[in-house]
PDB file of N, CA and C in Angstrom:
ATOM      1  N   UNK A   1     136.647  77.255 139.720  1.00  0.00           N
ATOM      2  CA  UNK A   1     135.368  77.207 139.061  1.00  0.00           C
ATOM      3  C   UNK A   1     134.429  78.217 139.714  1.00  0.00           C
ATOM      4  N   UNK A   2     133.666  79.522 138.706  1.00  0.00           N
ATOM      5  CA  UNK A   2     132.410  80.244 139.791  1.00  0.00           C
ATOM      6  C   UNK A   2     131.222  79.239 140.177  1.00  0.00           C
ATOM      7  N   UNK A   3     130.972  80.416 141.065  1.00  0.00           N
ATOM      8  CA  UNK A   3     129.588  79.392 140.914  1.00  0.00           C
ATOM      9  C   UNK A   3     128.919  79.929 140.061  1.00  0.00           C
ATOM     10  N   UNK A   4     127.611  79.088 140.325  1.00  0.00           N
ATOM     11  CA  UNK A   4     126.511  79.034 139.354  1.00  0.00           C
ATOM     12  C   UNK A   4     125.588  79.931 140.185  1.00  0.00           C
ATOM     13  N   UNK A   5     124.956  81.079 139.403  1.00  0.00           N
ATOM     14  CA  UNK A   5     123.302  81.514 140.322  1.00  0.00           C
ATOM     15  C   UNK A   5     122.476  81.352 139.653  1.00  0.00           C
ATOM     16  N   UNK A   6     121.586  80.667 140.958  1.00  0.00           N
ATOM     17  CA  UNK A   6     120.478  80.131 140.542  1.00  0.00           C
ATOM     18  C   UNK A   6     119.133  81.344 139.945  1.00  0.00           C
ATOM     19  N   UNK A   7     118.750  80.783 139.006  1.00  0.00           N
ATOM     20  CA  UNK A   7     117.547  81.493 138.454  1.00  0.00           C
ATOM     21  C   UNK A   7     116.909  82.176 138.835  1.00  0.00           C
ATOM     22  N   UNK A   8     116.469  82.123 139.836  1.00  0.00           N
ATOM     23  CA  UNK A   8     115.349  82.910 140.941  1.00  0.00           C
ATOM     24  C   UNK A   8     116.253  84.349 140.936  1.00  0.00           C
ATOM     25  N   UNK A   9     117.753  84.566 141.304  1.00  0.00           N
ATOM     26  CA  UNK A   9     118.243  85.544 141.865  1.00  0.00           C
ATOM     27  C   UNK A   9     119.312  85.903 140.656  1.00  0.00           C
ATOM     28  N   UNK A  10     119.163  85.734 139.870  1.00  0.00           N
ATOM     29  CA  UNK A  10     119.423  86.272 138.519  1.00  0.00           C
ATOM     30  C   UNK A  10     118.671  87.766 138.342  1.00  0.00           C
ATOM     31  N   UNK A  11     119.790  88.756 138.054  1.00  0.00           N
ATOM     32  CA  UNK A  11     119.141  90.136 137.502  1.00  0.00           C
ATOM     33  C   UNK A  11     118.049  90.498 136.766  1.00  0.00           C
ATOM     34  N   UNK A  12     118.388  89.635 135.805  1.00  0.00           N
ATOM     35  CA  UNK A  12     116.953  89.603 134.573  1.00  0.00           C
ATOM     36  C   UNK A  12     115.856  89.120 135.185  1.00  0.00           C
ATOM     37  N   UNK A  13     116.020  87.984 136.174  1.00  0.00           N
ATOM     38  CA  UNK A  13     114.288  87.703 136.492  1.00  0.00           C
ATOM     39  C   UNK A  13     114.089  88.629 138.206  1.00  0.00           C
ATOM     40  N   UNK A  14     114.471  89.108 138.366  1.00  0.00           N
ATOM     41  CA  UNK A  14     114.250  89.925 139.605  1.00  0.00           C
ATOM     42  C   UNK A  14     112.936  91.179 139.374  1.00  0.00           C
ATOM     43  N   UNK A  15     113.132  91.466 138.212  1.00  0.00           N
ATOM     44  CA  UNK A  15     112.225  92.954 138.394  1.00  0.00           C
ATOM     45  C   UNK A  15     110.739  92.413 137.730  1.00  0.00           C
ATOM     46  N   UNK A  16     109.474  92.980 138.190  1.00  0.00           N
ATOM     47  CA  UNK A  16     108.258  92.650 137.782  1.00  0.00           C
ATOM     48  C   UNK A  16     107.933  92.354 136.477  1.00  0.00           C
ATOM     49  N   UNK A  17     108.235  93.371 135.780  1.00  0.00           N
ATOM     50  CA  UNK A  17     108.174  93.067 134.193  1.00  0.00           C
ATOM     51  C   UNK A  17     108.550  92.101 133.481  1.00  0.00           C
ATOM     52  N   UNK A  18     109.857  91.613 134.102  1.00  0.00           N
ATOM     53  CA  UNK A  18     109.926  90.690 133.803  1.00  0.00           C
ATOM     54  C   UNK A  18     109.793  89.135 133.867  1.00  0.00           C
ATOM     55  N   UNK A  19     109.331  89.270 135.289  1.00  0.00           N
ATOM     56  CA  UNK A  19     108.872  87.833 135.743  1.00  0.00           C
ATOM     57  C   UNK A  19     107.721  87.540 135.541  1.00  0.00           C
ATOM     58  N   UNK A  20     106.842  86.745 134.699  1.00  0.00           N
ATOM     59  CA  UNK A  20     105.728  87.147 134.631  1.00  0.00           C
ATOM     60  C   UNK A  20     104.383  86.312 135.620  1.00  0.00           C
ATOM     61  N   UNK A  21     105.272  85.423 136.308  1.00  0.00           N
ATOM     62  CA  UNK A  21     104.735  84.739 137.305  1.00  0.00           C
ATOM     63  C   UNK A  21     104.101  85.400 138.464  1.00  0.00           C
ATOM     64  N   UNK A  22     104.993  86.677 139.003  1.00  0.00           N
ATOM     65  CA  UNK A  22     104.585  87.484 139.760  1.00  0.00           C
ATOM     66  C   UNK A  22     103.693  88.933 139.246  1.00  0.00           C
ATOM     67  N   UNK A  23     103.831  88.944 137.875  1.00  0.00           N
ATOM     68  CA  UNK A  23     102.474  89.978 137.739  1.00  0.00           C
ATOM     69  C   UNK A  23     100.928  89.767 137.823  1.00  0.00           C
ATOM     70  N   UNK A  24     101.315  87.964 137.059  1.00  0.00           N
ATOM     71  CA  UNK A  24     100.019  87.422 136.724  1.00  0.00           C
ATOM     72  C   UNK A  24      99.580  86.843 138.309  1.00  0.00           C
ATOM     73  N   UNK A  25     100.507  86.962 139.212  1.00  0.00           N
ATOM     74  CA  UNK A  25      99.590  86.663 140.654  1.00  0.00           C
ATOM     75  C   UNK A  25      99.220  87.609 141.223  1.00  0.00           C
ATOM     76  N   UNK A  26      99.640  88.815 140.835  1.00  0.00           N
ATOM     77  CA  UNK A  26      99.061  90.080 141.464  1.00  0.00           C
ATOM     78  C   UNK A  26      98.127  90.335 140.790  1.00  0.00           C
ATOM     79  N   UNK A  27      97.706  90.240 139.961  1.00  0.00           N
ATOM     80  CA  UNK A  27      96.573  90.417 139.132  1.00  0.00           C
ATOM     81  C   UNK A  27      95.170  89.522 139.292  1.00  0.00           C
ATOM     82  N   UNK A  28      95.617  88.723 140.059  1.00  0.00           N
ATOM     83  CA  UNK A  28      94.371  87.886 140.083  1.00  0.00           C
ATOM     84  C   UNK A  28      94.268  87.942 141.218  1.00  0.00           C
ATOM     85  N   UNK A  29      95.118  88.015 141.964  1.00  0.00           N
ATOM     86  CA  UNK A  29      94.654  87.960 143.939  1.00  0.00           C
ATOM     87  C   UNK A  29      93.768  88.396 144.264  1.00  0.00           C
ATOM     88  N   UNK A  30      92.456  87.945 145.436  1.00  0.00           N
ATOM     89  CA  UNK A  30      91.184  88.544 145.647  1.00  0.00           C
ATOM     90  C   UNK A  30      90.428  88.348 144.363  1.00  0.00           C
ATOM     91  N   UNK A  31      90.486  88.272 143.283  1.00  0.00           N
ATOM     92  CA  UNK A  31      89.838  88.056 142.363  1.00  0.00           C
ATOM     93  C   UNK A  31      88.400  86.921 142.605  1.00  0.00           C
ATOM     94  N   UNK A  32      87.498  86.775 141.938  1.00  0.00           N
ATOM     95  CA  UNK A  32      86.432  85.925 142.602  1.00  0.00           C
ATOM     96  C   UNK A  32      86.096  85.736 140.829  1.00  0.00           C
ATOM     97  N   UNK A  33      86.055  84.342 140.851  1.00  0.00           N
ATOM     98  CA  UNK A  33      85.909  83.759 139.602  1.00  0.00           C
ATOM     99  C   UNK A  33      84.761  82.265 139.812  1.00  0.00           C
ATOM    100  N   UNK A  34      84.584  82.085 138.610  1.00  0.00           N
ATOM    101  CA  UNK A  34      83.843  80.719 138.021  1.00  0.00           C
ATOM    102  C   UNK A  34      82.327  80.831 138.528  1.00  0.00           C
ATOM    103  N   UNK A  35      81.791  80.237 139.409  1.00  0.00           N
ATOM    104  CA  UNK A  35      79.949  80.613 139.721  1.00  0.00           C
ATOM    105  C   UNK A  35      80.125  81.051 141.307  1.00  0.00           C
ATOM    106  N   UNK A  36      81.256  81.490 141.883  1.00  0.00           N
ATOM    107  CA  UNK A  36      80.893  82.616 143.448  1.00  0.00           C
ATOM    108  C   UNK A  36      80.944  83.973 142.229  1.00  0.00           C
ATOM    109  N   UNK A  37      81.129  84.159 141.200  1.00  0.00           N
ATOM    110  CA  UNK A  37      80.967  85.317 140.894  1.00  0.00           C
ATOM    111  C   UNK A  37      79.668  86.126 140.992  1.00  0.00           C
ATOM    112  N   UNK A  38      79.699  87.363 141.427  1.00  0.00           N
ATOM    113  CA  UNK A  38      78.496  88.237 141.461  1.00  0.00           C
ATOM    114  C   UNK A  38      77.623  88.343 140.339  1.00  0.00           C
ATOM    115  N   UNK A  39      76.456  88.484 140.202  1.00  0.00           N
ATOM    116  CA  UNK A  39      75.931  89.177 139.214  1.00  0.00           C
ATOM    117  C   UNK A  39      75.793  90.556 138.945  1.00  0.00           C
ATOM    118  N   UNK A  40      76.419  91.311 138.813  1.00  0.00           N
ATOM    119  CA  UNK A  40      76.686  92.413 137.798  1.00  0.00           C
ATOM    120  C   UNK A  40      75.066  93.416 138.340  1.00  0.00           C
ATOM    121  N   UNK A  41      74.398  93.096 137.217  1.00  0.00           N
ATOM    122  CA  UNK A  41      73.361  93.956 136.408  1.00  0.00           C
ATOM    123  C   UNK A  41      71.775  92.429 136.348  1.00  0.00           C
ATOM    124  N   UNK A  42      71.531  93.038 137.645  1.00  0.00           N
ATOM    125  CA  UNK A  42      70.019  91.146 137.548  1.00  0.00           C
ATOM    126  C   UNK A  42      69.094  92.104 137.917  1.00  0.00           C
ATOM    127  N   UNK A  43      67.848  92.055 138.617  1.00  0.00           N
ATOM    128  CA  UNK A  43      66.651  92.924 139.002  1.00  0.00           C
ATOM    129  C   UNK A  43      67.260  93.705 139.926  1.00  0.00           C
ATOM    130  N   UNK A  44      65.994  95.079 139.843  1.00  0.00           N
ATOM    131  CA  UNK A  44      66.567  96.481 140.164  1.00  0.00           C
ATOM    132  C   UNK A  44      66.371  96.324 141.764  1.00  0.00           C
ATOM    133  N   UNK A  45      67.252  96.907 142.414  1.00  0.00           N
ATOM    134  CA  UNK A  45      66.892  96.564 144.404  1.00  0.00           C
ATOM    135  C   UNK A  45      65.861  97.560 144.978  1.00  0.00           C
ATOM    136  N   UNK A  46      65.659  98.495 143.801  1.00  0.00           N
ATOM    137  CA  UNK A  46      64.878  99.604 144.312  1.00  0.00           C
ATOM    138  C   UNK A  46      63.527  99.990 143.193  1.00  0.00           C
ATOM    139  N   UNK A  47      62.505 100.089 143.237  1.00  0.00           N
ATOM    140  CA  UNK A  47      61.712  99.830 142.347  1.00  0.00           C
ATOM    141  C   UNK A  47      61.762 101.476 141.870  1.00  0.00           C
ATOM    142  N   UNK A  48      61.378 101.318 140.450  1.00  0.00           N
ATOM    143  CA  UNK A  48      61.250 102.735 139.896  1.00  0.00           C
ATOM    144  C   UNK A  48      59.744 103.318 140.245  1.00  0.00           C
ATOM    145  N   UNK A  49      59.718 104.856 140.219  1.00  0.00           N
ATOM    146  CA  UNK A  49      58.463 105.480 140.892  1.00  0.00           C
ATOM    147  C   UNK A  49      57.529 105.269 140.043  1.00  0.00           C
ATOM    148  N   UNK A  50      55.904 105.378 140.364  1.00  0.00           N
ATOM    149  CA  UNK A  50      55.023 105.285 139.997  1.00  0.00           C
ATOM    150  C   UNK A  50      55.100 106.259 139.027  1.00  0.00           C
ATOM    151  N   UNK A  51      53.773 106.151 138.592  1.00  0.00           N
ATOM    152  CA  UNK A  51      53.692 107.500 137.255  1.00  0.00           C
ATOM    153  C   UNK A  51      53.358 108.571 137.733  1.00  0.00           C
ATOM    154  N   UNK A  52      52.714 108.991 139.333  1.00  0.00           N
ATOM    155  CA  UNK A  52      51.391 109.632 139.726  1.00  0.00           C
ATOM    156  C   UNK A  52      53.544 110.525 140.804  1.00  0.00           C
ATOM    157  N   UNK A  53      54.091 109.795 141.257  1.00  0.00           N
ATOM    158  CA  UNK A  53      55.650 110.024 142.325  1.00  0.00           C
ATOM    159  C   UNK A  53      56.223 110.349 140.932  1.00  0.00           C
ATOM    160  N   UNK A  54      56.293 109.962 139.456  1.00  0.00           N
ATOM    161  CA  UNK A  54      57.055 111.080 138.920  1.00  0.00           C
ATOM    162  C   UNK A  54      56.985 112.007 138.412  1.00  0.00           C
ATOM    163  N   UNK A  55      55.535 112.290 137.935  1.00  0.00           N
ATOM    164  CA  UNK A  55      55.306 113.187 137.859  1.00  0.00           C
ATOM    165  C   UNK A  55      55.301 114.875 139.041  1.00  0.00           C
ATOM    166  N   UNK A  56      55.399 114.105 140.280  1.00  0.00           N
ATOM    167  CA  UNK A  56      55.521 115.151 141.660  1.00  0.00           C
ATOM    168  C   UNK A  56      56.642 115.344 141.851  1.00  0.00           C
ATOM    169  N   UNK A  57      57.575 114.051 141.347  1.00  0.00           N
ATOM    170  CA  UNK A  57      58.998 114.819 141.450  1.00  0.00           C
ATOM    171  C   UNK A  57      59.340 115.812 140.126  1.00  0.00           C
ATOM    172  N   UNK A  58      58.881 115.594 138.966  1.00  0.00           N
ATOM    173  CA  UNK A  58      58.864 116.637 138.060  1.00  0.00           C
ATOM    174  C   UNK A  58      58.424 117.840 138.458  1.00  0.00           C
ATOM    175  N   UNK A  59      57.529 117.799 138.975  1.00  0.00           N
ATOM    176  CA  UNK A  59      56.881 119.487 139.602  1.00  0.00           C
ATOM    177  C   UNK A  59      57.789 120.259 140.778  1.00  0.00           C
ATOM    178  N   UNK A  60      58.359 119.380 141.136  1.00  0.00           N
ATOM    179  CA  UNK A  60      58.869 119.609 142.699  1.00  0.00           C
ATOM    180  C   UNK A  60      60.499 120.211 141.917  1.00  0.00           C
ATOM    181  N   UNK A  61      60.785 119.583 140.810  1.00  0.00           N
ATOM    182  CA  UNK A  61      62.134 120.188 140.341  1.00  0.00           C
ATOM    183  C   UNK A  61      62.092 121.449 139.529  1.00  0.00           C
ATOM    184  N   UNK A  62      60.544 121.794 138.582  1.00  0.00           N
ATOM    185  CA  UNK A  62      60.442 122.786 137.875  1.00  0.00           C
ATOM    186  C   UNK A  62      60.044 124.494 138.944  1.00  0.00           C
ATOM    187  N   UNK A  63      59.469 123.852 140.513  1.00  0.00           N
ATOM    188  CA  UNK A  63      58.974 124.583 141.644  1.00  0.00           C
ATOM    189  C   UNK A  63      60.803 124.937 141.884  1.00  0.00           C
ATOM    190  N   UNK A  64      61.829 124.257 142.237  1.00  0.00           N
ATOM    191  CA  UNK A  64      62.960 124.675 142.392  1.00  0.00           C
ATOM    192  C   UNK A  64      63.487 125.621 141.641  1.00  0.00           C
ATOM    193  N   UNK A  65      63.146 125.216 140.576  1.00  0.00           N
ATOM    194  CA  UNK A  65      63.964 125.771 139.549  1.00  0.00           C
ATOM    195  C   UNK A  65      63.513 127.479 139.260  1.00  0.00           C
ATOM    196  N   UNK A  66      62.040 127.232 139.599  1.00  0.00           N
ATOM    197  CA  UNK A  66      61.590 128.707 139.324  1.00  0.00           C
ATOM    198  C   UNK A  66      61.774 129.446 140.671  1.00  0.00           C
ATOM    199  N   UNK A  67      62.169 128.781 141.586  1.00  0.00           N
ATOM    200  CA  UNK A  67      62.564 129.578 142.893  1.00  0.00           C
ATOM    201  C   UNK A  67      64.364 130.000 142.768  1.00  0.00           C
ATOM    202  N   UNK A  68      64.772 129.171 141.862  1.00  0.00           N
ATOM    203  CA  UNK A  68      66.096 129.568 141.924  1.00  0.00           C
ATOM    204  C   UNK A  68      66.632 130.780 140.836  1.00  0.00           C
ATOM    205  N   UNK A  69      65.419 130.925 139.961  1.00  0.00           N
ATOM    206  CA  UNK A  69      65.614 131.489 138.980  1.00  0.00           C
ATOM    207  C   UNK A  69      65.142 133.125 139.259  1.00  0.00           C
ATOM    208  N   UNK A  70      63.669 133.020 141.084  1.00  0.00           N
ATOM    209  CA  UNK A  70      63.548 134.178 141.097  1.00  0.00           C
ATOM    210  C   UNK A  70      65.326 134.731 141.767  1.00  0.00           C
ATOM    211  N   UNK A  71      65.575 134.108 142.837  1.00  0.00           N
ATOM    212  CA  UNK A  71      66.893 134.791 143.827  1.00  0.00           C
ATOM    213  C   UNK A  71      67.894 134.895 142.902  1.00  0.00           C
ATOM    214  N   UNK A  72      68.118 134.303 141.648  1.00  0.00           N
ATOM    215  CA  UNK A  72      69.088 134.480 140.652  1.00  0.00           C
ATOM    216  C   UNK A  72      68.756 136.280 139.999  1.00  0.00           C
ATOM    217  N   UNK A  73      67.501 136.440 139.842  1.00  0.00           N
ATOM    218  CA  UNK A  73      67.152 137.788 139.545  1.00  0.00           C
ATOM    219  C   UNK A  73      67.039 138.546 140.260  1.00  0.00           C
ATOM    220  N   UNK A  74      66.835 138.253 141.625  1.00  0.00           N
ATOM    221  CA  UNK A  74      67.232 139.200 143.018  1.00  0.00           C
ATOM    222  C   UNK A  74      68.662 139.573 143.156  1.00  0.00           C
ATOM    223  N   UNK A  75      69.198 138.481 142.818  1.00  0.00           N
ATOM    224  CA  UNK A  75      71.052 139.264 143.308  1.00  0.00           C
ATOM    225  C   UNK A  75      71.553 139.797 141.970  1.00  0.00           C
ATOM    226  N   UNK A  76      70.632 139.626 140.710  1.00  0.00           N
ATOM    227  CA  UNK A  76      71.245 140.652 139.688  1.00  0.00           C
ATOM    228  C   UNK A  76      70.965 141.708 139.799  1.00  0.00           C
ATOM    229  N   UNK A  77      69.536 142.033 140.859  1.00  0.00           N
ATOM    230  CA  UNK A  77      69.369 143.563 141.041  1.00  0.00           C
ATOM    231  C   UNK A  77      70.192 144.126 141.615  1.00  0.00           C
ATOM    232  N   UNK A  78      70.265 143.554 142.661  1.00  0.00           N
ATOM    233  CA  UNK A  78      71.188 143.925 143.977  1.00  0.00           C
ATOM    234  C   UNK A  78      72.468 144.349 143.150  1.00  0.00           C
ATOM    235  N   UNK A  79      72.825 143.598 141.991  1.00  0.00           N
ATOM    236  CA  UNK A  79      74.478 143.858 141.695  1.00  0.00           C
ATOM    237  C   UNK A  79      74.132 145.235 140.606  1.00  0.00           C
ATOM    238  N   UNK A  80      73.422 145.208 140.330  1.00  0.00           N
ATOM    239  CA  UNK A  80      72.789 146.682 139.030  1.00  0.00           C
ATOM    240  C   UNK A  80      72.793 147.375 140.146  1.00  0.00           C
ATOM    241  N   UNK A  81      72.169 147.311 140.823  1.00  0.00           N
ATOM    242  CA  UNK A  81      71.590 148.525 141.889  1.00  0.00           C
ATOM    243  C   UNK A  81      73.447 148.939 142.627  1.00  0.00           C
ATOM    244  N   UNK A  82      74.222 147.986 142.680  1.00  0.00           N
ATOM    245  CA  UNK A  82      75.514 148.518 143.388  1.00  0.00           C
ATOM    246  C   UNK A  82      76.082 148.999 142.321  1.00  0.00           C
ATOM    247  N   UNK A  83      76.004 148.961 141.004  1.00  0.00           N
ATOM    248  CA  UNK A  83      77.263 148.849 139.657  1.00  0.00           C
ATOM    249  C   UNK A  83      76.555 150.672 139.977  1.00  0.00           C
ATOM    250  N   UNK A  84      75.075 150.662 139.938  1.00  0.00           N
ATOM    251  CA  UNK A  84      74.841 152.326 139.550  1.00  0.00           C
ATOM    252  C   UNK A  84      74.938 153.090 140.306  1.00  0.00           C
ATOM    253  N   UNK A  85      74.822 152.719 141.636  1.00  0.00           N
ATOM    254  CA  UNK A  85      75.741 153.656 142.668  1.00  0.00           C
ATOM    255  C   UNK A  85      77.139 154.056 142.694  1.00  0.00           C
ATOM    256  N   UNK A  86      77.775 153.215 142.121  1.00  0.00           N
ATOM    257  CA  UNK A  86      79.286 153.263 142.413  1.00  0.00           C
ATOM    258  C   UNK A  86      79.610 154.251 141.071  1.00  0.00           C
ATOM    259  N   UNK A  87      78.572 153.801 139.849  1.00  0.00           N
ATOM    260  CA  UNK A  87      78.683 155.016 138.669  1.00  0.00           C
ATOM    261  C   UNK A  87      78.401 156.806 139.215  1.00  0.00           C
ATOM    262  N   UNK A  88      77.530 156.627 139.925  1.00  0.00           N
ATOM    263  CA  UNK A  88      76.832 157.680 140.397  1.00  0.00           C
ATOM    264  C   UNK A  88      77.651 158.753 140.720  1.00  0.00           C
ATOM    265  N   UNK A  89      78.713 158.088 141.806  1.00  0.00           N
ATOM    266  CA  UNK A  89      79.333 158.294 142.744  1.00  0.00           C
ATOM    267  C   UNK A  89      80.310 159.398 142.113  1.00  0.00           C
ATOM    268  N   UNK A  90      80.652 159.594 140.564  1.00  0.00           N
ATOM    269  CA  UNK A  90      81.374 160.608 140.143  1.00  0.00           C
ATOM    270  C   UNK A  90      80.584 161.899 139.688  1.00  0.00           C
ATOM    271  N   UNK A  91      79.560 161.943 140.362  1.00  0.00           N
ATOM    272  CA  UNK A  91      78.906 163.089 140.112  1.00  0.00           C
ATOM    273  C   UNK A  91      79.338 164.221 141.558  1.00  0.00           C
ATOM    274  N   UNK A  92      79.284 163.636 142.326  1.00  0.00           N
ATOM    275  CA  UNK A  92      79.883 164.165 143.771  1.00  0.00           C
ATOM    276  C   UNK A  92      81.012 164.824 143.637  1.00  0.00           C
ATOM    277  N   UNK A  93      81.820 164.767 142.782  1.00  0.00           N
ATOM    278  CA  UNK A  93      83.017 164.954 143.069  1.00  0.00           C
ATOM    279  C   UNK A  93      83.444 166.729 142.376  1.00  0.00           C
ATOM    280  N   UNK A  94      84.277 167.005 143.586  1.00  0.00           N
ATOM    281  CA  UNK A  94      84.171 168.569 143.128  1.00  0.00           C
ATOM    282  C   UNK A  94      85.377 168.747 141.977  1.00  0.00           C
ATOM    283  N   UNK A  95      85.794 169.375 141.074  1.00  0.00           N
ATOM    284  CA  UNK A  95      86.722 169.584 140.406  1.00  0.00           C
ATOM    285  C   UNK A  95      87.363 171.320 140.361  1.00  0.00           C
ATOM    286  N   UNK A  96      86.786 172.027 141.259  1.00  0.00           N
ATOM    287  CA  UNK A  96      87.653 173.094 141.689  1.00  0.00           C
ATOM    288  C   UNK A  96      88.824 172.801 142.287  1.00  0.00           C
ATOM    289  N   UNK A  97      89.928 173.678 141.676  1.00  0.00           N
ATOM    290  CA  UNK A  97      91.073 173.549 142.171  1.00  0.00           C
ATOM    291  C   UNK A  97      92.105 172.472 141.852  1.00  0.00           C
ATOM    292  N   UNK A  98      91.196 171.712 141.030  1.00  0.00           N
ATOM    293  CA  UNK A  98      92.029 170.339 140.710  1.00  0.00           C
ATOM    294  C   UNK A  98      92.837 170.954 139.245  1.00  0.00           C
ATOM    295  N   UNK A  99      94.252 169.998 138.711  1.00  0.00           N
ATOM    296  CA  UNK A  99      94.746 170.110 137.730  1.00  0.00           C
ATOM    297  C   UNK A  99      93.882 170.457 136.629  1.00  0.00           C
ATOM    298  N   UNK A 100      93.616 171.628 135.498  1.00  0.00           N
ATOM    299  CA  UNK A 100      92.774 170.854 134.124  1.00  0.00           C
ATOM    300  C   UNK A 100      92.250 170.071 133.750  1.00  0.00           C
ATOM    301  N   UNK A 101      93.862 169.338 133.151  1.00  0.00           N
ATOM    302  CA  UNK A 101      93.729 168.413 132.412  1.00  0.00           C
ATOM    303  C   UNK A 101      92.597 167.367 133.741  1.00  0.00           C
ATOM    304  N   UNK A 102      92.930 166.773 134.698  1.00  0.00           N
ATOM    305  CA  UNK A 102      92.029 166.045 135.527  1.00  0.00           C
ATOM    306  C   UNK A 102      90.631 166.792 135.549  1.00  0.00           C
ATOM    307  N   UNK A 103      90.601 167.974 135.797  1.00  0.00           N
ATOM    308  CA  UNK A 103      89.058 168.099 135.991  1.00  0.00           C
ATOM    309  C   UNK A 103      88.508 167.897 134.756  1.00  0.00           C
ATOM    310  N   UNK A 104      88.897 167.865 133.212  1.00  0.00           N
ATOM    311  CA  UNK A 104      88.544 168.240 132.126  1.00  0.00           C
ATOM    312  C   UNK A 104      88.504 166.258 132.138  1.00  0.00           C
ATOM    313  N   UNK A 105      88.977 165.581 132.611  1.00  0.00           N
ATOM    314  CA  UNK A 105      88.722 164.144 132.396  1.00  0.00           C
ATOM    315  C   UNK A 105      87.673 163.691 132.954  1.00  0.00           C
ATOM    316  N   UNK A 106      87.284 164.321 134.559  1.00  0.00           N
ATOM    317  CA  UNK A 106      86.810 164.165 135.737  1.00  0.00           C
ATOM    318  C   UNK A 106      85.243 164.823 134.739  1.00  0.00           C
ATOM    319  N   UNK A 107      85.017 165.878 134.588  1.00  0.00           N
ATOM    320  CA  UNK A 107      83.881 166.583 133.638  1.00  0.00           C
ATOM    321  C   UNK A 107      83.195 165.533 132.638  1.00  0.00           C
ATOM    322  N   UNK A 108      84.000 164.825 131.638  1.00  0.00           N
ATOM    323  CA  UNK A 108      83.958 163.786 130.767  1.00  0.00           C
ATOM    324  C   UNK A 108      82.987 162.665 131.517  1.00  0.00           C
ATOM    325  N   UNK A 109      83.429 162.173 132.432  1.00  0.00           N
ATOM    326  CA  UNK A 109      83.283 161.358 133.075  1.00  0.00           C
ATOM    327  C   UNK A 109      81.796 160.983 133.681  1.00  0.00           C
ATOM    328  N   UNK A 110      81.312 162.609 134.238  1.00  0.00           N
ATOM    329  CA  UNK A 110      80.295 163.235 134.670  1.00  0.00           C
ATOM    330  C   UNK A 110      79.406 163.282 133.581  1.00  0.00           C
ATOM    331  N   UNK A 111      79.510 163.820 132.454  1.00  0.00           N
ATOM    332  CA  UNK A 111      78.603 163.756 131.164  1.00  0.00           C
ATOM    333  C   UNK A 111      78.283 162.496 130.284  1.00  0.00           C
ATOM    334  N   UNK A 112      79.205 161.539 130.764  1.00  0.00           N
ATOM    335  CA  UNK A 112      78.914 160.142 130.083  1.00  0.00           C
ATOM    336  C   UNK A 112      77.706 159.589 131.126  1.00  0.00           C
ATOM    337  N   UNK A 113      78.367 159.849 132.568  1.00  0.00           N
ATOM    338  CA  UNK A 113      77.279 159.066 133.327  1.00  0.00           C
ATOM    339  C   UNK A 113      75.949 159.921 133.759  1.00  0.00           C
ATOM    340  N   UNK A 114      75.526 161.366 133.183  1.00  0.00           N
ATOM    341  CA  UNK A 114      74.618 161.842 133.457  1.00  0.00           C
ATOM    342  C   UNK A 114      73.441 161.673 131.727  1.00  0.00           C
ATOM    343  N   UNK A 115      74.554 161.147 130.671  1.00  0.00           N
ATOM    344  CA  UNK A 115      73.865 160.456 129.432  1.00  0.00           C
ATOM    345  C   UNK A 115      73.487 159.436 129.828  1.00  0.00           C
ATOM    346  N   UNK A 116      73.973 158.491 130.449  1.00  0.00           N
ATOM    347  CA  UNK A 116      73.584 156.944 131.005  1.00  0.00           C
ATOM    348  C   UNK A 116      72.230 156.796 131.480  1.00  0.00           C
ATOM    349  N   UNK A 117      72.374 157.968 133.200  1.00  0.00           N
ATOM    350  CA  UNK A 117      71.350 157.693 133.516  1.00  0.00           C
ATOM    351  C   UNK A 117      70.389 158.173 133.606  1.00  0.00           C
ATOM    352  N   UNK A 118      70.471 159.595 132.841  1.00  0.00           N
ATOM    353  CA  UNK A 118      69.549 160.819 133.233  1.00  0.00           C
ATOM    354  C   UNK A 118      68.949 161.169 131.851  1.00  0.00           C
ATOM    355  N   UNK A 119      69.576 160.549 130.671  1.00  0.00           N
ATOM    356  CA  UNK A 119      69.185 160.999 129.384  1.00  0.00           C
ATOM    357  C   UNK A 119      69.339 162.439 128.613  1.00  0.00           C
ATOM    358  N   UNK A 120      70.558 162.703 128.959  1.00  0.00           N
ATOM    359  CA  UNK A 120      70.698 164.310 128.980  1.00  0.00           C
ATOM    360  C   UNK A 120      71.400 164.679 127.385  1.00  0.00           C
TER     361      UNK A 120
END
């Protein structure tokens, strides 16, 4: 005669999914139920600002904002002011002696950026 195995150690009830005794206790463990429960959402712990404090924090964010907006237009100069140097920079360049075809690109090059910045 085999034996018999007992339920507990049966394949089918071994894995989580299927036991549902052991999901539904993991699921509730630590859980805090019936009236120790918290209240959620009851009076505020921190009072909201006066009318006179929000309005100063309104000023104090539009004062940021226009300070961030000048250094935002400071480092776009700064980056114009590098983009037109670095354009510049093919005016320097000698084209004696060089291939044609290159100086005749190199020339091109020179007349686009002396239209740019010189209005020629």
């Amino acid at each position: 005669m085999a034996p018999t195995i007992p339920s507990a150690l049966r394949a089918q009830d071994k894995y989580k999914w299927t036991n549902t005794e052991s999901t539904q206790a993991r699921r509730t463990r630590g859980r805090v139920t019936g009236e120790d429960e918290p209240e959620m959402f009851g009076e505020d712990a921190i009072p909201r600002p006066s009318g006179a404090l929000e309005k100063q924090i309104q000023l104090d964010r539009e004062a940021k904002k226009e300070s961030l907006d000048r250094e935002l237009a400071a480092r776009l100069a700064v980056v114009e002011l590098q983009k037109r140097n670095e354009d510049l920079k093919i005016l320097t360049f000698d084209t004696t002696g060089m291939n044609p075809d290159d100086a005749a690109k190199i020339e091109a090059l020179k007349a686009k950026t002396r239209a740019t910045y010189f209005n020629f």
